[in-house]
Structure formats: C-alpha cells, structure tokens
C-alpha atoms as a PDB file:
ATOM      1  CA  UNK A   1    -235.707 -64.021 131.730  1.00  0.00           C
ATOM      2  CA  UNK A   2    -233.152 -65.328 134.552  1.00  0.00           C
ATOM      3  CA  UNK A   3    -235.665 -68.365 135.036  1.00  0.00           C
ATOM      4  CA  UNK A   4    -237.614 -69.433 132.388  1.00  0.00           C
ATOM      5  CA  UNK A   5    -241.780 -68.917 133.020  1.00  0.00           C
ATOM      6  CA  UNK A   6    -243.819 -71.984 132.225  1.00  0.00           C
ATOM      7  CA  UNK A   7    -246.769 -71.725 129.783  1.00  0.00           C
ATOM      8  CA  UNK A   8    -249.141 -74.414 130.037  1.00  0.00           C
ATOM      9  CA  UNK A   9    -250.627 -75.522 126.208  1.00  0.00           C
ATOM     10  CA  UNK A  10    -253.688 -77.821 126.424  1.00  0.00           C
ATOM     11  CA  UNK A  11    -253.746 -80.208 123.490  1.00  0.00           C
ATOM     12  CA  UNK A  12    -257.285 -80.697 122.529  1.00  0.00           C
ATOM     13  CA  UNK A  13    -258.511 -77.724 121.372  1.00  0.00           C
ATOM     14  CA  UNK A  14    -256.032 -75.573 121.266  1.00  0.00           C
ATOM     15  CA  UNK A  15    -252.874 -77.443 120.061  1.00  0.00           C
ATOM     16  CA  UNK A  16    -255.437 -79.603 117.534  1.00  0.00           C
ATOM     17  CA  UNK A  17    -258.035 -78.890 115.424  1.00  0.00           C
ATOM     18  CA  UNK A  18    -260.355 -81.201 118.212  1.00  0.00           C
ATOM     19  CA  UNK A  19    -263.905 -81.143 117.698  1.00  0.00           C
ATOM     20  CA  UNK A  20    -265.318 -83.748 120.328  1.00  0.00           C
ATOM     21  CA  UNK A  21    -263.667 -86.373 121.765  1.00  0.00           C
ATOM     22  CA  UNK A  22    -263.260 -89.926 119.126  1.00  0.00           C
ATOM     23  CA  UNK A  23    -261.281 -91.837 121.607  1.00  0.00           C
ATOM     24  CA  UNK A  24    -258.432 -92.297 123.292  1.00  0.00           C
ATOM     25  CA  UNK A  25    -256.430 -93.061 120.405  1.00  0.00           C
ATOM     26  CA  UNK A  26    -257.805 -90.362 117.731  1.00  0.00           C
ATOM     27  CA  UNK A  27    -255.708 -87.469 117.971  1.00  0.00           C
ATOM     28  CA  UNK A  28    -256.964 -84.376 115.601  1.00  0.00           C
ATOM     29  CA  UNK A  29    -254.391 -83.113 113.319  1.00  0.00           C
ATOM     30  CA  UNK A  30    -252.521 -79.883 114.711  1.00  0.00           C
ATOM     31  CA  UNK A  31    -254.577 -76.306 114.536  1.00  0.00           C
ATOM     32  CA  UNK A  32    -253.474 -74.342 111.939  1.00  0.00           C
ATOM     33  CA  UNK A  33    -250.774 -71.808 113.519  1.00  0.00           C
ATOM     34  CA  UNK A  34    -249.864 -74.160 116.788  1.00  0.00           C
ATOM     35  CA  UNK A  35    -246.362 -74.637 115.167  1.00  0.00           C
ATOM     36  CA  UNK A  36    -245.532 -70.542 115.308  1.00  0.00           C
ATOM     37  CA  UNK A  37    -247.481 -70.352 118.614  1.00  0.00           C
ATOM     38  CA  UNK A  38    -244.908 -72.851 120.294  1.00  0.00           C
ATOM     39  CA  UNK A  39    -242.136 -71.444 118.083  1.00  0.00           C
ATOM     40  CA  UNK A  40    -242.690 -67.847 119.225  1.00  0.00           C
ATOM     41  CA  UNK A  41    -243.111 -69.173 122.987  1.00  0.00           C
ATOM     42  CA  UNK A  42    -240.046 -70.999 122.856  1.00  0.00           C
ATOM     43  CA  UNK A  43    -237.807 -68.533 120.894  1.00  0.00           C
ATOM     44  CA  UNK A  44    -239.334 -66.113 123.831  1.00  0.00           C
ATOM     45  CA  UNK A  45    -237.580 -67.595 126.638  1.00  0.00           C
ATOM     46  CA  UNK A  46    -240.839 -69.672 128.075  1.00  0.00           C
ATOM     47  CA  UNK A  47    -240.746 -73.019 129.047  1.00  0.00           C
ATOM     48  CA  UNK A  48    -243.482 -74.759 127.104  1.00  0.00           C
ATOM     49  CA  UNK A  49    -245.721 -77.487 129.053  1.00  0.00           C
ATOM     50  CA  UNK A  50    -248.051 -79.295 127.332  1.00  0.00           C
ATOM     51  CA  UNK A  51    -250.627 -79.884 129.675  1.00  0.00           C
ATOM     52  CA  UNK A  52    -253.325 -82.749 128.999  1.00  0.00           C
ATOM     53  CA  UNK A  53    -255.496 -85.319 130.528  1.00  0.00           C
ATOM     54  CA  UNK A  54    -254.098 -87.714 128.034  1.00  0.00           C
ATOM     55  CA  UNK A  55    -250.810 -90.201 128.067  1.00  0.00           C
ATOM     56  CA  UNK A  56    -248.054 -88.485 128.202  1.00  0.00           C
ATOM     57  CA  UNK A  57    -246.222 -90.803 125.685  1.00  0.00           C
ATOM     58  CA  UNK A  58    -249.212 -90.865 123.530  1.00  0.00           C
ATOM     59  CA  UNK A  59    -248.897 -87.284 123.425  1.00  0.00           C
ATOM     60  CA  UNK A  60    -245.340 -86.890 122.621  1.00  0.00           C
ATOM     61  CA  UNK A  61    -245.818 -89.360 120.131  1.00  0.00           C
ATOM     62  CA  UNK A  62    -248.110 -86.753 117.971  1.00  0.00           C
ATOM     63  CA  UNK A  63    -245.952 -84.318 119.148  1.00  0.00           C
ATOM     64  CA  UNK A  64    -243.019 -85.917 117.468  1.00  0.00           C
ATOM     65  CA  UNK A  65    -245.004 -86.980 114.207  1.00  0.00           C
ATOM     66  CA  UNK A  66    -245.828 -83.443 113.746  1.00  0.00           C
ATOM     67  CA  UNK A  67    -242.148 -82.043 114.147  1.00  0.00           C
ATOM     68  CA  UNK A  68    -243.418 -80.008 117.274  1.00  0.00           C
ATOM     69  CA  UNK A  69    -240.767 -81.413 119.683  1.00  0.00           C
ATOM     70  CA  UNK A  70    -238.382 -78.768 119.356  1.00  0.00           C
ATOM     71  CA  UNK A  71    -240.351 -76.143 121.092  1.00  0.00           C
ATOM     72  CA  UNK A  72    -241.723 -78.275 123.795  1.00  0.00           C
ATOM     73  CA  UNK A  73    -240.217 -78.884 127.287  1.00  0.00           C
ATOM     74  CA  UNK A  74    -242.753 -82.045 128.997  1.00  0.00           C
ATOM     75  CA  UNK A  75    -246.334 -83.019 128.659  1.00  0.00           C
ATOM     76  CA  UNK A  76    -248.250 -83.613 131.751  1.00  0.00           C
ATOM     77  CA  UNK A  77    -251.300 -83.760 133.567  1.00  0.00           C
ATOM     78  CA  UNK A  78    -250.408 -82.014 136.696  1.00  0.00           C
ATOM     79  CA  UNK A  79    -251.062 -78.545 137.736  1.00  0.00           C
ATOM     80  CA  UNK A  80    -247.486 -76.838 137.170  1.00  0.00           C
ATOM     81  CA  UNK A  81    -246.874 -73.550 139.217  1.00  0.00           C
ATOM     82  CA  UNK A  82    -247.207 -71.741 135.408  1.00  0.00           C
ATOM     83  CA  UNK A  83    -247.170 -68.227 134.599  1.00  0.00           C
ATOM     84  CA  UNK A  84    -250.325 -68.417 132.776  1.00  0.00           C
ATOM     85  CA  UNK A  85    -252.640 -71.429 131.211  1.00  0.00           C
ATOM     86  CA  UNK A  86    -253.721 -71.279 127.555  1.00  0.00           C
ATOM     87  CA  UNK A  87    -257.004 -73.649 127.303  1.00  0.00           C
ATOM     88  CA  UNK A  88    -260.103 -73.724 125.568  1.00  0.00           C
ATOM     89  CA  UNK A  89    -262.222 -74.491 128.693  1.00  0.00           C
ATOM     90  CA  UNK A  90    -260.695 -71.768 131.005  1.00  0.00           C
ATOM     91  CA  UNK A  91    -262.622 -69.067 132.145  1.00  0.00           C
ATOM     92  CA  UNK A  92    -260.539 -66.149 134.017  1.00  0.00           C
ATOM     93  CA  UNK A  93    -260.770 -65.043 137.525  1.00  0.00           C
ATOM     94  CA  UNK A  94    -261.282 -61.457 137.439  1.00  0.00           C
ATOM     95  CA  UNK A  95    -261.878 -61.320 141.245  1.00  0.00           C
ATOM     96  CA  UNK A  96    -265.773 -61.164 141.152  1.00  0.00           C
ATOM     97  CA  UNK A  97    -267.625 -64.658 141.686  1.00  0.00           C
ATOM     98  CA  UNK A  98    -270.495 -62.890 140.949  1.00  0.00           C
ATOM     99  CA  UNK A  99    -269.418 -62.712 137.324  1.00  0.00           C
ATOM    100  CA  UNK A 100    -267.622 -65.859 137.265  1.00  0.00           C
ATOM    101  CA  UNK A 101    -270.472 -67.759 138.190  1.00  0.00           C
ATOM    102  CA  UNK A 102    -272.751 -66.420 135.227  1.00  0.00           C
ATOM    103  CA  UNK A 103    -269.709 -66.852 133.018  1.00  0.00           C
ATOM    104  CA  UNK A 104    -269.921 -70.317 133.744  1.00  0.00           C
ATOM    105  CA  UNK A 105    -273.475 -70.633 133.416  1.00  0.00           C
ATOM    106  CA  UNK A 106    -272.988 -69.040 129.587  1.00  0.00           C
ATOM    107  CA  UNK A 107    -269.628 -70.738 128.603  1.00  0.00           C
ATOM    108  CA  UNK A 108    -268.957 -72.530 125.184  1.00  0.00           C
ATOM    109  CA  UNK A 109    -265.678 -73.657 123.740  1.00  0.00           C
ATOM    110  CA  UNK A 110    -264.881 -72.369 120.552  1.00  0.00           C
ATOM    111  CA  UNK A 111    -265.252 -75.436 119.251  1.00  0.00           C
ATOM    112  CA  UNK A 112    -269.117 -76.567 120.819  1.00  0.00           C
ATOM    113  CA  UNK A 113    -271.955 -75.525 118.286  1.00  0.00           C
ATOM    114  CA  UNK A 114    -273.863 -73.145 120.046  1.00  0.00           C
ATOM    115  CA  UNK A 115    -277.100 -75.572 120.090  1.00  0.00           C
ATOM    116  CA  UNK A 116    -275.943 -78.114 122.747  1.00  0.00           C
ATOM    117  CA  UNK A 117    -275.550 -75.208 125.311  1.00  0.00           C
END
C-alpha cells in the first residue's frame, strides 16, 4: 500500500477479555490472540488505531505493560477517516434500514449473557 489504511481496534471487548465495565481504572487483561491480530495488521501495511472512549495515556499505559506497542500507531477517541472499524458493538450497514433497525432491536455483544437482552 502507497498510503497506509487505518484500522480502528476498540479496546474493551475486543483488544481485552472485558466483560462489563469495573471502572475507569480496571483494565481486563488482553483477549487471547489480540497480540497476532495487531501483529498481522501491522506486518500488513495498516496503520493500527486504537480507538476507545477511555484516556488515551491510560490506554497506552496497558498497551505498553502488555508489550503491544510495537504494532500500534495512536489511541484515540475520535472518529478517524478508517478503512474499516473492528468493535464489538458495531452493527454493519448493508444499505437496508429496514434490516438495520431490527438488527438493532436483536443485538448482543459477544460478551452480554443472553438474559439481560
């Protein structure tokens, strides 16, 4: 790639094994496989973003106690002209609202027992 595409990461539930939020300063430990995910994005010419509603240097700080700084450009919490989002409360525009809006009606993150829907 001549300019490299961003791929925005979220952190809680993806990055980390996050199972319900414990605070601002709990951070879950990393999810098995999120150091080859960001390995194989980096080493594939994408710009990796975390992208996170949390402090930045909070953030980097986990980032750097769990050796995952190599394969990460910034952290933020803006929207970032990205090539795609990876998130575990995304839903994907298909170009139907009709479908959208009953996929939002029935959506659960991985992570949400099935009983508090």
């Amino acid at each position: 790639m001549s300019e490299r595409l961003i791929v925005c990461v979220d952190l809680d539930g993806v990055l980390n094994d996050y199972d319900g939020w414990r605070g601002a300063d709990y951070f879950h430990p990393p999810r098995e496989g999120a150091r080859e995910f960001l390995k194989a994005l980096s080493e594939s010419g994408y710009r990796v973003v975390v992208h996170t509603t949390r402090w930045a240097p909070h953030v980097w700080d986990w980032i750097r106690l769990h050796g995952l700084e190599t394969y990460i450009d910034t952290v933020t919490d803006q929207k970032l002209p990205a090539h795609v989002f990876v998130d575990d409360r995304a839903i994907c525009f298909t170009g139907n609202f009709t479908d959208i809006v009953e996929n939002i009606q029935q959506f659960r993150a991985h992570w949400e027992p099935a009983e508090n829907k």
